[in-house]
C-alpha atoms as a PDB file:
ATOM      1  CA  UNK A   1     -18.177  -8.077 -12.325  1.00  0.00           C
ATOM      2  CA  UNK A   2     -19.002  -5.907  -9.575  1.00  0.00           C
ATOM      3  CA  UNK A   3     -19.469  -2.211  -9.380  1.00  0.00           C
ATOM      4  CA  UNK A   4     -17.562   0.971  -8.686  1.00  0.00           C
ATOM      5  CA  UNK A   5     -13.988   0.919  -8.435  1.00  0.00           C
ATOM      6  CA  UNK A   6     -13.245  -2.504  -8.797  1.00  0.00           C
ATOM      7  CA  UNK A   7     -14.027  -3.120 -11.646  1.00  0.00           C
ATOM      8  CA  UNK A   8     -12.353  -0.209 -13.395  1.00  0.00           C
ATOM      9  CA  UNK A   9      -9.752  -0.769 -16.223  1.00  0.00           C
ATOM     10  CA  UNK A  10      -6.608   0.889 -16.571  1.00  0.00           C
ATOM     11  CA  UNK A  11      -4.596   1.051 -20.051  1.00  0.00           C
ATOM     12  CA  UNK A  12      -0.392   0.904 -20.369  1.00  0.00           C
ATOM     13  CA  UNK A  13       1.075   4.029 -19.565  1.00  0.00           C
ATOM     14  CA  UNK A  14      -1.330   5.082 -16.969  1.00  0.00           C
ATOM     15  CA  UNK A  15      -0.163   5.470 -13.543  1.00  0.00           C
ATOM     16  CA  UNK A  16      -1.050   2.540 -11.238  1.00  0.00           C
ATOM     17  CA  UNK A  17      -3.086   4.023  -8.480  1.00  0.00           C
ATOM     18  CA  UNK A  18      -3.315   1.710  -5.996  1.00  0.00           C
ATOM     19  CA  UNK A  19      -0.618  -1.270  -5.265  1.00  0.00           C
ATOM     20  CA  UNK A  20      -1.946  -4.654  -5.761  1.00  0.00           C
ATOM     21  CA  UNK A  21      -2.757  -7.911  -7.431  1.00  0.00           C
ATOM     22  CA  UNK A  22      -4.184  -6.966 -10.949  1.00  0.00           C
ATOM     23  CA  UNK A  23      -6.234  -8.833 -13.381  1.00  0.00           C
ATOM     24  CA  UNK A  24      -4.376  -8.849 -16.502  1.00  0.00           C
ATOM     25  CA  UNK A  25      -6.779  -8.922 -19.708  1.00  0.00           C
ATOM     26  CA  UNK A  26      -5.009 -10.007 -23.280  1.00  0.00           C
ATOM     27  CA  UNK A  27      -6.234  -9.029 -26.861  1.00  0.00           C
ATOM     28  CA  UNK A  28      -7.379 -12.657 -27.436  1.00  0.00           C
ATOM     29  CA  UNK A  29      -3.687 -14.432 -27.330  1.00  0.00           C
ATOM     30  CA  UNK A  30      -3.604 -15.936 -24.069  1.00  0.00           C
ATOM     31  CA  UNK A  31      -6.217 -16.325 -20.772  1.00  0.00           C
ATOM     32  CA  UNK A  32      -6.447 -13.632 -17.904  1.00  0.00           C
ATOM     33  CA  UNK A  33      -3.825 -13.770 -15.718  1.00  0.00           C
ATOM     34  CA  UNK A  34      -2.507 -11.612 -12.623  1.00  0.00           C
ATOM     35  CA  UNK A  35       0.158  -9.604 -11.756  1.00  0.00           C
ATOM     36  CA  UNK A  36       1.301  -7.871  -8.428  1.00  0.00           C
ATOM     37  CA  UNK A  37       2.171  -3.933  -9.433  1.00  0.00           C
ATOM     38  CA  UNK A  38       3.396  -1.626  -6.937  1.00  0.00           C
ATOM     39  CA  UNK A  39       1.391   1.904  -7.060  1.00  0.00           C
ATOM     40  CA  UNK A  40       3.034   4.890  -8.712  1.00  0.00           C
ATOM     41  CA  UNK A  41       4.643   2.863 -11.326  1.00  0.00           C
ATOM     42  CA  UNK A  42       2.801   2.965 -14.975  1.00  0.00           C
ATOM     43  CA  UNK A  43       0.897  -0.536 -16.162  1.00  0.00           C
ATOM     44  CA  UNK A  44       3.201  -1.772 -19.033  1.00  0.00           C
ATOM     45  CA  UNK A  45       2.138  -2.267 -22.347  1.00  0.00           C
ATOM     46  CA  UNK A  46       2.213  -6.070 -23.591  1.00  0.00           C
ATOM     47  CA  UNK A  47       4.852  -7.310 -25.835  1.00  0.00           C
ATOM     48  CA  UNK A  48       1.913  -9.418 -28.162  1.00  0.00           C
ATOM     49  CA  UNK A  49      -1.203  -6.889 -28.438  1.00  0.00           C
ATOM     50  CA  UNK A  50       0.638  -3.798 -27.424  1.00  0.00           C
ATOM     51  CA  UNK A  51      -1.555  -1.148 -25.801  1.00  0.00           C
ATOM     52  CA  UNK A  52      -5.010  -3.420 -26.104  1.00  0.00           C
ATOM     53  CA  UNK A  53      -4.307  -5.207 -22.761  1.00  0.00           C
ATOM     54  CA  UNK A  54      -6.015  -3.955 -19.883  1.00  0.00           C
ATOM     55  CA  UNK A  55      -5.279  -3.943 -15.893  1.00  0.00           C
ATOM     56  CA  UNK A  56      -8.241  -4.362 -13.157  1.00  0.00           C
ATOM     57  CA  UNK A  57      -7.323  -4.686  -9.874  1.00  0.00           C
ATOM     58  CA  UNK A  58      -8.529  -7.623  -7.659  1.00  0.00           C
ATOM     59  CA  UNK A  59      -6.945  -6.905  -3.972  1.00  0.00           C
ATOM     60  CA  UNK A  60      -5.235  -3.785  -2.850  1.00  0.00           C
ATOM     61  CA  UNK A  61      -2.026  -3.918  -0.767  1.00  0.00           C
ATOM     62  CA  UNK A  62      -1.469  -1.674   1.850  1.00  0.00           C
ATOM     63  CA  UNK A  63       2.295  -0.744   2.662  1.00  0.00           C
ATOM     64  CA  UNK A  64       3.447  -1.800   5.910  1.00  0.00           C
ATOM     65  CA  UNK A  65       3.927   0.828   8.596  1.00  0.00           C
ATOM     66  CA  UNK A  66       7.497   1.064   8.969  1.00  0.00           C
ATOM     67  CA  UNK A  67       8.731   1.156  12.858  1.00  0.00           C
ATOM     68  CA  UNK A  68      10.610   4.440  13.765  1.00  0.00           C
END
């Protein structure tokens, strides 16, 4: 794992900071996974372990400029 930000987790119900592709990380019922979350919205909570699974994210997004 490396250091510094990236490899900070974040629990449900904290706000996502940054939009991107996430590392999703189960309570022991399934593998790692990942899941794109937009920033601003709150990491959900998982319907098997509940409030154990944790978020790391893997690659930022960056929002498009939009033209004027």
């Amino acid at each position: 794992m490396g250091s510094g930000s990236d490899s900070k987790l974040y629990r449900p119900g904290q706000v996502v900071p940054t939009a991107g592709i996430y590392k999703v990380l189960h309570r022991g019922h399934r593998d790692p996974h990942e899941a794109s979350l937009r920033a601003d919205e709150t990491f959900p909570s998982c319907r098997k372990c509940g409030d154990q699974v944790r978020f790391q994210l893997v690659f930022p997004i960056r929002a498009k400029a939009q033209k004027a």
